[in-house]
N, C-alpha and C. Protein backbone atom coordinates (compact mmCIF):
# COMPACT_ATOMS: atom_id res chain seq x y z
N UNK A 1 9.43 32.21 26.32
CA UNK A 1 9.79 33.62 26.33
C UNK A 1 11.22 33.74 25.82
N UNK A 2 11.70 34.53 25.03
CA UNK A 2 12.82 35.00 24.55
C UNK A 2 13.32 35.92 25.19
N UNK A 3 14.35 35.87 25.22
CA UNK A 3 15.17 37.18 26.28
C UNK A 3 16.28 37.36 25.60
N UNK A 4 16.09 39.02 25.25
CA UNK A 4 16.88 39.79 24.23
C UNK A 4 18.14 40.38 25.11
N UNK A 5 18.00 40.79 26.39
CA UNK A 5 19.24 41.48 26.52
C UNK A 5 20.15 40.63 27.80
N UNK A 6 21.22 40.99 27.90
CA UNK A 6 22.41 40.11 28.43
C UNK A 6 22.13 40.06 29.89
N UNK A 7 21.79 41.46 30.38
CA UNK A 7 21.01 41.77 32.02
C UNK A 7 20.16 41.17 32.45
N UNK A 8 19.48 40.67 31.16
CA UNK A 8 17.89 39.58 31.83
C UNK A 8 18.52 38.06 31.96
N UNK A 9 18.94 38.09 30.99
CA UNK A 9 19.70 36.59 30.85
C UNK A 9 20.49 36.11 32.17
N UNK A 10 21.21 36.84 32.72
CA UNK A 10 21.82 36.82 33.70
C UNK A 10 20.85 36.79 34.73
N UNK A 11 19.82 37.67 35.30
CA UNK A 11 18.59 37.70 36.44
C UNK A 11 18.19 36.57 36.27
N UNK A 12 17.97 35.76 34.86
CA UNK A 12 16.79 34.36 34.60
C UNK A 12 17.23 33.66 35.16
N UNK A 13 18.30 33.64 35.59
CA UNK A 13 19.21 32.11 36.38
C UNK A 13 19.05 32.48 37.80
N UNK A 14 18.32 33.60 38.32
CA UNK A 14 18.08 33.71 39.36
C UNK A 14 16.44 33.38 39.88
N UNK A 15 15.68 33.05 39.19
CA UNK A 15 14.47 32.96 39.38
C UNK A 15 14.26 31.83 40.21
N UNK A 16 13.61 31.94 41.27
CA UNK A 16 13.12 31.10 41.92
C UNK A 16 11.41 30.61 42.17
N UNK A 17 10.86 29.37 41.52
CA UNK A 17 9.46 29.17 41.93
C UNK A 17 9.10 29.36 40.32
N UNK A 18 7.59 29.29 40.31
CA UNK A 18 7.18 29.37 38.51
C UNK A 18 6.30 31.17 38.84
N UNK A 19 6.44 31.31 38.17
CA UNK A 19 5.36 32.79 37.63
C UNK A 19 5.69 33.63 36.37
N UNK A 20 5.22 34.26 36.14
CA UNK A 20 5.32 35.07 35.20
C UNK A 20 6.34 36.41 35.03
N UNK A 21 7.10 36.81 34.15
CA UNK A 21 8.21 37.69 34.31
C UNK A 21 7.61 39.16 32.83
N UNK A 22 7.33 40.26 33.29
CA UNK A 22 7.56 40.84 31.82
C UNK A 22 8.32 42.10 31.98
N UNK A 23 9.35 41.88 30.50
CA UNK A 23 10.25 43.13 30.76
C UNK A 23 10.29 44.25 30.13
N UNK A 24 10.23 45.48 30.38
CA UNK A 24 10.36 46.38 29.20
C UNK A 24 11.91 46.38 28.62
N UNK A 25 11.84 47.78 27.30
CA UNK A 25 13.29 47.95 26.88
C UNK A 25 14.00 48.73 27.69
N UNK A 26 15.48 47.75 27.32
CA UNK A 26 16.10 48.58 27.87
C UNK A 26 16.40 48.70 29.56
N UNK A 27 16.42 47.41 30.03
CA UNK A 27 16.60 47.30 31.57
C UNK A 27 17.89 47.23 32.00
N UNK A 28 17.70 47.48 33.35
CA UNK A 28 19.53 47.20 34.14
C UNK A 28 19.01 46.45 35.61
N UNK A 29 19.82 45.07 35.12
CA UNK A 29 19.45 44.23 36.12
C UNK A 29 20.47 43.75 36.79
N UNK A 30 21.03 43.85 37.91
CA UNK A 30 22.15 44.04 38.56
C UNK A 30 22.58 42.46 38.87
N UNK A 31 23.48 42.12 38.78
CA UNK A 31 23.53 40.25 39.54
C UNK A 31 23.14 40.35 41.29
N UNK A 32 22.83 39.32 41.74
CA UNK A 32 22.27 38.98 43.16
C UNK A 32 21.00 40.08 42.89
N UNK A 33 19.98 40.41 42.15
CA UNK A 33 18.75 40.87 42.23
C UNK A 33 18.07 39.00 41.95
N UNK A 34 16.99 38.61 42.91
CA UNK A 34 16.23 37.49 42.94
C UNK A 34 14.68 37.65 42.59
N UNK A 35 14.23 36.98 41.95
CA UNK A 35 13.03 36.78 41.81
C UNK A 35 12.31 35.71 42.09
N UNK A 36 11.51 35.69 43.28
CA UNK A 36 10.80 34.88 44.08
C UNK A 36 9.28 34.38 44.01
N UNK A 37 9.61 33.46 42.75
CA UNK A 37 7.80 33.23 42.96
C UNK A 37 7.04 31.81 43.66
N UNK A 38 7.75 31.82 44.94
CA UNK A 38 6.98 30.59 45.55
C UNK A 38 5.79 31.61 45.87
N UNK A 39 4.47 30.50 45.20
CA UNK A 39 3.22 30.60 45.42
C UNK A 39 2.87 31.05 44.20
N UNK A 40 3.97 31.65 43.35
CA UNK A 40 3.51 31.96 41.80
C UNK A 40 3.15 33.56 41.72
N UNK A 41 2.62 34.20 40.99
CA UNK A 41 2.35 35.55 40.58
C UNK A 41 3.11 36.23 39.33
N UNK A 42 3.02 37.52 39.35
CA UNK A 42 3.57 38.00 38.06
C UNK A 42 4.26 39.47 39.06
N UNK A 43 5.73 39.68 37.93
CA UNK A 43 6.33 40.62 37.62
C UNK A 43 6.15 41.48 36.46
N UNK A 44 6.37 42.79 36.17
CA UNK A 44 6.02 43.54 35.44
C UNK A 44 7.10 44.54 35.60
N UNK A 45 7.88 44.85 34.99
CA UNK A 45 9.08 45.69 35.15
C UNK A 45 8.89 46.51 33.65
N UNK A 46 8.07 48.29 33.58
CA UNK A 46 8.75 48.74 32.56
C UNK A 46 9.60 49.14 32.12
N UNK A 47 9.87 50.19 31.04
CA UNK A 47 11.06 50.43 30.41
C UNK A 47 11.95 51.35 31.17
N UNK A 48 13.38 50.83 30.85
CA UNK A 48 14.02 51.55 31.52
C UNK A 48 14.36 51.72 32.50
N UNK A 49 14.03 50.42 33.89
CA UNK A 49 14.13 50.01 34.95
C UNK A 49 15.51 49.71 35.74
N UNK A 50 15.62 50.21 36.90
CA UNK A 50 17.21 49.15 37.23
C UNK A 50 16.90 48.97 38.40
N UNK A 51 17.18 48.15 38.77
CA UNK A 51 17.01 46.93 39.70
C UNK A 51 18.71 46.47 40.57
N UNK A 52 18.77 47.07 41.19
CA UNK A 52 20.42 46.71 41.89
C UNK A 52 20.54 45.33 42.85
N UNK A 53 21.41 45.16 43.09
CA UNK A 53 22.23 44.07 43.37
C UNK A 53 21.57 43.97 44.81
N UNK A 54 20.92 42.73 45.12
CA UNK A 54 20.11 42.59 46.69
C UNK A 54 19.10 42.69 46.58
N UNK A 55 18.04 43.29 45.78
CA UNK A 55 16.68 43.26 45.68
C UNK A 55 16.31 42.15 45.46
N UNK A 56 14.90 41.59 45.86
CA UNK A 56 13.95 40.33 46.37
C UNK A 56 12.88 41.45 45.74
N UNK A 57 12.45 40.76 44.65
CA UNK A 57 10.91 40.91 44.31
C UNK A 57 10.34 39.05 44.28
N UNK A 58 9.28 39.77 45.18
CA UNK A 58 8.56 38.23 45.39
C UNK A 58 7.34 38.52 45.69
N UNK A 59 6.63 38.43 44.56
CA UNK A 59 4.70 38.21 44.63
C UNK A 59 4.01 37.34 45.11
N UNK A 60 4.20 36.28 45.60
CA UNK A 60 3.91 35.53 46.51
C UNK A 60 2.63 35.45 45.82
N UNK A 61 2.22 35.03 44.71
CA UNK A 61 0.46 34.70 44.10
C UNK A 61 -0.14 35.80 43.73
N UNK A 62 0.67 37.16 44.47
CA UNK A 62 0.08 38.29 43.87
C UNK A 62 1.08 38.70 42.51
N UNK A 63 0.81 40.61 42.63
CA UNK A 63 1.18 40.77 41.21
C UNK A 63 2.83 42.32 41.76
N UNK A 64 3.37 42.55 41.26
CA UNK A 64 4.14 43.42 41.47
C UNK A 64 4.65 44.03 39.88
N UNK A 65 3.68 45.37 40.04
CA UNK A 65 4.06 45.72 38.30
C UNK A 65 4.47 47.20 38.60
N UNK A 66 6.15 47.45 37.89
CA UNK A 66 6.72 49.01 38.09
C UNK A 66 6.67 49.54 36.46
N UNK A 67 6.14 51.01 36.61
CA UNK A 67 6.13 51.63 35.51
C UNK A 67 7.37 51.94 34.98
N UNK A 68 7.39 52.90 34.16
CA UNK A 68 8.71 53.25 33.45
C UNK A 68 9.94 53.88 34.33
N UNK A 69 11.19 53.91 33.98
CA UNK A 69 12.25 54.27 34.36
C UNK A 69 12.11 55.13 36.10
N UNK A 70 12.16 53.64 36.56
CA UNK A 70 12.01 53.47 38.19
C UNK A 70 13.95 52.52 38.72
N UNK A 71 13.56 52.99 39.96
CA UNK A 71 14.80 52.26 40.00
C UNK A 71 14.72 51.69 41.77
N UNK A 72 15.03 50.54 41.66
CA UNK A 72 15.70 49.74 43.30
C UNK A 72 16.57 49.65 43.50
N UNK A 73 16.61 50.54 44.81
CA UNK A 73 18.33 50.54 44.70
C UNK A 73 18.60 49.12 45.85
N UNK A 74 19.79 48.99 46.10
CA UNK A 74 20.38 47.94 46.98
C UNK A 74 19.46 47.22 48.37
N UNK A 75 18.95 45.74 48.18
CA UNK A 75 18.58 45.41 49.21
C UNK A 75 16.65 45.77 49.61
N UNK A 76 16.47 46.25 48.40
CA UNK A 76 15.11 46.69 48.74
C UNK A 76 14.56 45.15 48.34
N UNK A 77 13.39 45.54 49.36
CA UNK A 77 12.18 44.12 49.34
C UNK A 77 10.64 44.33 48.80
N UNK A 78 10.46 43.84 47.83
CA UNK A 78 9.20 44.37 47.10
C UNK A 78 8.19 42.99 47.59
N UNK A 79 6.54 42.69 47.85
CA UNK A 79 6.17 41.99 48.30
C UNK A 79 5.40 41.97 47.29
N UNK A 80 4.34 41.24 46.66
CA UNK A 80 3.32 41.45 46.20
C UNK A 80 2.19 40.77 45.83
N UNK A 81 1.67 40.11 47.27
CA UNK A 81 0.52 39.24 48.01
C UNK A 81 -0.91 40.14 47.43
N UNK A 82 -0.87 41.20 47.91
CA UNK A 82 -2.07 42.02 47.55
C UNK A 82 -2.05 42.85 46.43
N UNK A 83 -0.81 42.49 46.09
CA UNK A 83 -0.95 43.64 44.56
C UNK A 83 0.02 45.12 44.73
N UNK A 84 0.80 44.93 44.19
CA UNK A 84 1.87 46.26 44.82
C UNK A 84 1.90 46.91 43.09
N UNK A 85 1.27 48.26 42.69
CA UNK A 85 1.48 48.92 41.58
C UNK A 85 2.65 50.18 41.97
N UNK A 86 3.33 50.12 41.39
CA UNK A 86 4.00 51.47 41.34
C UNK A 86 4.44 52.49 40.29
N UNK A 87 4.13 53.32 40.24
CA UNK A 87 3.99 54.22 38.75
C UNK A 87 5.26 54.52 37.58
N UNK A 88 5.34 55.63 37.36
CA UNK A 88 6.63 55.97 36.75
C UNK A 88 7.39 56.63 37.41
N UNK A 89 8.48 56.71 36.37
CA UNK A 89 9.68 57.69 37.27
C UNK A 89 9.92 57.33 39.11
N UNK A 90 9.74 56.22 39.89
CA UNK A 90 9.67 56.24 41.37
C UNK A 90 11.11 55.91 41.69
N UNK A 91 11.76 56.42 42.77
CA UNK A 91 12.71 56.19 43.79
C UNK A 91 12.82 55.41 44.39
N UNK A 92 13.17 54.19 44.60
CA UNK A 92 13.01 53.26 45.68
C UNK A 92 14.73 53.56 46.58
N UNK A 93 15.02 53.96 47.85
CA UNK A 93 16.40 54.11 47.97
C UNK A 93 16.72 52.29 48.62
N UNK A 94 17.95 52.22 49.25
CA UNK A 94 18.46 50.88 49.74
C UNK A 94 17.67 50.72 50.76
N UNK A 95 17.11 49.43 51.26
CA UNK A 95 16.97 48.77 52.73
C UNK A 95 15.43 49.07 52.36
N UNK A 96 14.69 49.25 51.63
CA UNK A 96 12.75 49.27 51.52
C UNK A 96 12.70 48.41 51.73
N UNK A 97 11.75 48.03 52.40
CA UNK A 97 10.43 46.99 52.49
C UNK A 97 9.31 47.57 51.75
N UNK A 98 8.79 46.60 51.02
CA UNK A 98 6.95 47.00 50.66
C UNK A 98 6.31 46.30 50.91
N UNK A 99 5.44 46.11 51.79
CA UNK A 99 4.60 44.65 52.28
C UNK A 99 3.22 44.96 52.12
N UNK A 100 2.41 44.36 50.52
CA UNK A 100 1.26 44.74 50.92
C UNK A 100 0.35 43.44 51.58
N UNK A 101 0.42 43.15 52.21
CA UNK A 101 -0.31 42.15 53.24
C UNK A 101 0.07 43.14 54.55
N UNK A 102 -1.24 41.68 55.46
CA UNK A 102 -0.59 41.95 57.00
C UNK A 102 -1.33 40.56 57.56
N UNK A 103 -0.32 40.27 58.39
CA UNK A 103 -0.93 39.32 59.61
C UNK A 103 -2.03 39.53 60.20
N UNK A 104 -3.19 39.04 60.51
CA UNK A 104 -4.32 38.52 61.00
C UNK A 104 -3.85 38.66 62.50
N UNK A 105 -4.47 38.63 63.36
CA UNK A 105 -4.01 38.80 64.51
C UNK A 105 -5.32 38.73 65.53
N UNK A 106 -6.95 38.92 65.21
CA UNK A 106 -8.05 39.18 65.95
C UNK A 106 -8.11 38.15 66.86
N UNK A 107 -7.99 37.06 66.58
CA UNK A 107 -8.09 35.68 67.20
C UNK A 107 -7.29 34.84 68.48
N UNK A 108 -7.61 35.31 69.52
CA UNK A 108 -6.55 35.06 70.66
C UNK A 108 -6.48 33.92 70.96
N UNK A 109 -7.16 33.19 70.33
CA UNK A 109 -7.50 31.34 70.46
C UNK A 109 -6.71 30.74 69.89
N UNK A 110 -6.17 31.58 68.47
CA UNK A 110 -5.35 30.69 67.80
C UNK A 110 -3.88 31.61 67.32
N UNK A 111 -3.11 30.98 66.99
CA UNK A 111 -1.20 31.62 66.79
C UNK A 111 -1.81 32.32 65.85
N UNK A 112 -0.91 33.07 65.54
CA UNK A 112 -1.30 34.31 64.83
C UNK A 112 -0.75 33.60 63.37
N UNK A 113 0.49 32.84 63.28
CA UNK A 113 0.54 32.52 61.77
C UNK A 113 -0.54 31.31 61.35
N UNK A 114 -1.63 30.69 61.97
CA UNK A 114 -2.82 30.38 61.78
C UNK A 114 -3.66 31.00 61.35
N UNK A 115 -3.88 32.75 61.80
CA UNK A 115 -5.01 32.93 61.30
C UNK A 115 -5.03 33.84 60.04
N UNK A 116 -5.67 34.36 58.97
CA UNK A 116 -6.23 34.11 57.65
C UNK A 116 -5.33 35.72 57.72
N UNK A 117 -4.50 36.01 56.21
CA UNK A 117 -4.08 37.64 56.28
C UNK A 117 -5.09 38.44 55.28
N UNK A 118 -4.52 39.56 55.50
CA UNK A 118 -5.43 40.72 54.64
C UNK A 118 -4.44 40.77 53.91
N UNK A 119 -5.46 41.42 52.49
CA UNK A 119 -4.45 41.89 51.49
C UNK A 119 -4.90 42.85 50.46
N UNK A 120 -4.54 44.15 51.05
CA UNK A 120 -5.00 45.03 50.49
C UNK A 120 -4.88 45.85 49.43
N UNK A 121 -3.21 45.75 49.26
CA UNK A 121 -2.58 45.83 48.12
C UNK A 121 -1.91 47.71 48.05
N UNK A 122 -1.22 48.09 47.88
CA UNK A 122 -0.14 48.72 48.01
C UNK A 122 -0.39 49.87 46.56
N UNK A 123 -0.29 51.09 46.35
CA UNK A 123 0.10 51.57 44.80
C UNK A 123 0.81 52.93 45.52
N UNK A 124 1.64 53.54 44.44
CA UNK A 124 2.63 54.01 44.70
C UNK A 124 2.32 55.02 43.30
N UNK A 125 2.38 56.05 43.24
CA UNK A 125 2.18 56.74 42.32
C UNK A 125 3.49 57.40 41.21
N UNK A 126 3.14 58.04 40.70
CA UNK A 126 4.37 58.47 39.31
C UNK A 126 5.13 59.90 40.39
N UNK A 127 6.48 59.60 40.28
CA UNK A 127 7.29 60.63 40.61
C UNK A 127 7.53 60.95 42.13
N UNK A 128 7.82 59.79 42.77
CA UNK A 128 7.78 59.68 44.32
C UNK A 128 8.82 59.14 44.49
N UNK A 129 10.21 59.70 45.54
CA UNK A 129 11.13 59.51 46.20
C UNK A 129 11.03 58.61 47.47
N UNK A 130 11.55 57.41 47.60
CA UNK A 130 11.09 56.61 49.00
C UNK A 130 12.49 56.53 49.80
N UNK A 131 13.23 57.23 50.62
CA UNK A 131 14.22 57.39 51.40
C UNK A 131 14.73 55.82 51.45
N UNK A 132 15.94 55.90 52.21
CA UNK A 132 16.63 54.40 52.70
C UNK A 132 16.07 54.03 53.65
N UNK A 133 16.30 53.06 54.24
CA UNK A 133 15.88 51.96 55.06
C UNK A 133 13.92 52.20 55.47
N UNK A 134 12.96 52.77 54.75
CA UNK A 134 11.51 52.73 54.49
C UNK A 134 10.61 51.11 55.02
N UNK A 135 9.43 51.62 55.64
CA UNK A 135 9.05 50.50 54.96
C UNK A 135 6.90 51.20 55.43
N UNK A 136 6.89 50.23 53.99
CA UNK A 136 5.68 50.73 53.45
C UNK A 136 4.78 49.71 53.55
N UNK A 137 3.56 50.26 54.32
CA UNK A 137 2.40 48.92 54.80
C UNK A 137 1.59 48.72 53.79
N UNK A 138 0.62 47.61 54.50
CA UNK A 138 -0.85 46.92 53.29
C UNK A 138 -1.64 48.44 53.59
N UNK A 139 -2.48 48.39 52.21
CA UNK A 139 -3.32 49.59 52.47
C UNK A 139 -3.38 51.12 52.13
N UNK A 140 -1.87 51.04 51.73
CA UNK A 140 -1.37 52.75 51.38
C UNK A 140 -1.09 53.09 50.50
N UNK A 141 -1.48 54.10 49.99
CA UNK A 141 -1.71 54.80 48.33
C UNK A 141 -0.56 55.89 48.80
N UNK A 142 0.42 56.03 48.03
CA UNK A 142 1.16 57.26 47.96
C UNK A 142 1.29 58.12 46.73
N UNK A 143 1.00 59.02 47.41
CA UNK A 143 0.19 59.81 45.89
C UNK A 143 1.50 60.82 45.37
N UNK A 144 1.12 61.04 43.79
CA UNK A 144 2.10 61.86 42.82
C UNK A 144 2.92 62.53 43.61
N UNK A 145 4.42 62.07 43.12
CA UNK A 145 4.96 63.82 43.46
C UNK A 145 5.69 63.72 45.12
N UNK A 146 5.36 62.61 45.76
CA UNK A 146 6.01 62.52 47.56
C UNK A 146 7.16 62.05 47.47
N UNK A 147 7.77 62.41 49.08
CA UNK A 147 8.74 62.47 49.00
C UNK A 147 8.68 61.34 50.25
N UNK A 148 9.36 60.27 50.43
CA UNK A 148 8.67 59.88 52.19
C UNK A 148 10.79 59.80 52.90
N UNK A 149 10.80 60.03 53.88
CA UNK A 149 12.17 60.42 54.58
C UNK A 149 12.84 58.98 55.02
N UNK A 150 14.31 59.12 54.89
CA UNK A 150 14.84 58.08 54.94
C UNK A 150 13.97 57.47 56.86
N UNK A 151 14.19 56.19 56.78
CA UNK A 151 13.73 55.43 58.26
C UNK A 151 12.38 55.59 58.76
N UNK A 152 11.37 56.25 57.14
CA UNK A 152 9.76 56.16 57.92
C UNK A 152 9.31 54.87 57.63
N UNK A 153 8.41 54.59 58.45
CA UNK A 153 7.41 53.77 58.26
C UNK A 153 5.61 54.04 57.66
N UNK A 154 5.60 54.31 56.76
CA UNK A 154 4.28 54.93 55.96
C UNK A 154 3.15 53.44 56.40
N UNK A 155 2.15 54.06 57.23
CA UNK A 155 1.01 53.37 57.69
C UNK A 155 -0.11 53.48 57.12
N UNK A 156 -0.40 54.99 56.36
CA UNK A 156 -1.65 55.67 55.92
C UNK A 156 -1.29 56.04 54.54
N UNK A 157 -2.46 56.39 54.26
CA UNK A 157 -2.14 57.24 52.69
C UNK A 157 -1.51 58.28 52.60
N UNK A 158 -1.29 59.21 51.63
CA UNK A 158 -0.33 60.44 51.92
C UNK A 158 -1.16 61.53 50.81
N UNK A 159 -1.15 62.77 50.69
CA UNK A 159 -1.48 63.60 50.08
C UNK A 159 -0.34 64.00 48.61
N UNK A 160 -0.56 64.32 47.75
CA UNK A 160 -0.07 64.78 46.52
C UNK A 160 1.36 65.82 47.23
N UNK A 161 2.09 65.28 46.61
CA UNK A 161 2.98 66.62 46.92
C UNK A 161 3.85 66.60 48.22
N UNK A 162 3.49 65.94 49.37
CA UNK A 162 3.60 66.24 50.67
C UNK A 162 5.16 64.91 50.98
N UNK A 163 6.24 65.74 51.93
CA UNK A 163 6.99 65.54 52.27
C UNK A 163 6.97 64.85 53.33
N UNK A 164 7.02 63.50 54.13
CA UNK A 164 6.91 62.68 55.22
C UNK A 164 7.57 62.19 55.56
N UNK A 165 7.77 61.91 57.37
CA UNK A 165 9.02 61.20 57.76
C UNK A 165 7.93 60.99 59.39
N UNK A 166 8.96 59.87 59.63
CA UNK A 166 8.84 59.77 60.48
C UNK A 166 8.41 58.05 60.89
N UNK A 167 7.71 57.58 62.30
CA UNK A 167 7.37 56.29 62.52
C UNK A 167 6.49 56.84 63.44
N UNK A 168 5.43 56.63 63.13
CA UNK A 168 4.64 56.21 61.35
C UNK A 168 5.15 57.84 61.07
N UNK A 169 5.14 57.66 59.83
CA UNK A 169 4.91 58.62 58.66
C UNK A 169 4.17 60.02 58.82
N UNK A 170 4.51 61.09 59.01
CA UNK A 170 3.52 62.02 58.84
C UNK A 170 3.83 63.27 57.91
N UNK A 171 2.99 64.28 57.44
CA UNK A 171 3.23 65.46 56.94
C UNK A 171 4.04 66.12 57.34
N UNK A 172 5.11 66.67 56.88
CA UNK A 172 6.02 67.35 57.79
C UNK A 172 6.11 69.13 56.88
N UNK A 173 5.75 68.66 55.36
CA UNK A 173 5.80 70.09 54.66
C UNK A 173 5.45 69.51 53.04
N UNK A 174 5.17 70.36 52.51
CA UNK A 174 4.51 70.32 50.95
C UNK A 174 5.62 70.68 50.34
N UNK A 175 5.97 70.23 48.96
CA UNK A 175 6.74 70.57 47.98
C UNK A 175 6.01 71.86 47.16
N UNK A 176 6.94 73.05 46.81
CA UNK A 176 6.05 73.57 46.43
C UNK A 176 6.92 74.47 45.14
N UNK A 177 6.44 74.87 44.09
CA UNK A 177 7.49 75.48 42.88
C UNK A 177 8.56 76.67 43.06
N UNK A 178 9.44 76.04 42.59
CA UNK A 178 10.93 77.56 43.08
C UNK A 178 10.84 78.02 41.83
N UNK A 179 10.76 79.30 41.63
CA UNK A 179 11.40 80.00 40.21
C UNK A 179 12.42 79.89 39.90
């Protein structure tokens, strides 16, 4: 792979583990952003991306692919065991988690990091604001257009449009057009 701009060049010396990296034009890749592929998987970063200083993207065998001119801000944690898509234009603020897995837990016979995880995989839609310190479970579709409030924890899916906060996460009000 060839690497055209000075921002990637700099991230490549941060890579940790083997997997796959693809970049669009035109990125901003902050120093101390890491890329973690013990267990392997792929990155997918499109155009126009920035990526700040403290972010951990680590697919762990899965895949973690962001659409166009998205941005992570400080310290966010992207997971992507089950597959984490996230669209265009998205917000990520400082301190996210995205974890699309989860611990296994049915089995009272045996430790819980013994038994087998789910992985359901995570997507995140075009034009969605994700507050600071967030964190977003296996399983949840957040649809066009949301807004989710700094310190929720999003458990469920969310509706188009709809403003959420909270632990867990709930509807709190719809976005709706100002003249």
């Amino acid at each position: 792979m060839k690497i055209r701009t000075r921002e990637f060049r700099a991230a490549w010396r941060r890579l940790i583990g083997r997997g796959k990296v693809s970049i669009g034009a035109d990125p901003r890749i902050a120093r101390g952003v890491r890329f973690h592929f013990k267990g392997g998987g792929t990155i997918t970063l499109g155009a126009r991306c920035t990526v700040q200083t403290g972010t951990i993207l680590a697919p762990t065998g899965g895949s973690i692919e962001l659409g166009d001119d998205c941005s992570l801000n400080p310290y966010s944690i992207l997971y992507g065991q089950g597959g984490l898509k996230i669209g265009n234009g998205v917000r990520i603020a400082a301190h996210t988690v995205i974890v699309p897995s989860n611990h296994g837990f049915g089995d009272l016979s045996q430790p819980i990091f013994k038994q087998k995880s789910t992985h359901q995989g995570i997507v995140i839609e075009d034009d969605v604001w994700i507050g600071a310190n967030c964190t977003i479970l296996d399983g949840v579709r957040i649809a066009k257009g949301c807004i989710i409030g700094a310190g929720s924890v999003v458990s469920k899916s969310t509706e188009p449009f709809g403003i959420y906060a909270g632990v867990p996460a709930r509807l709190i009000k719809k976005r709706v057009t100002t003249a």
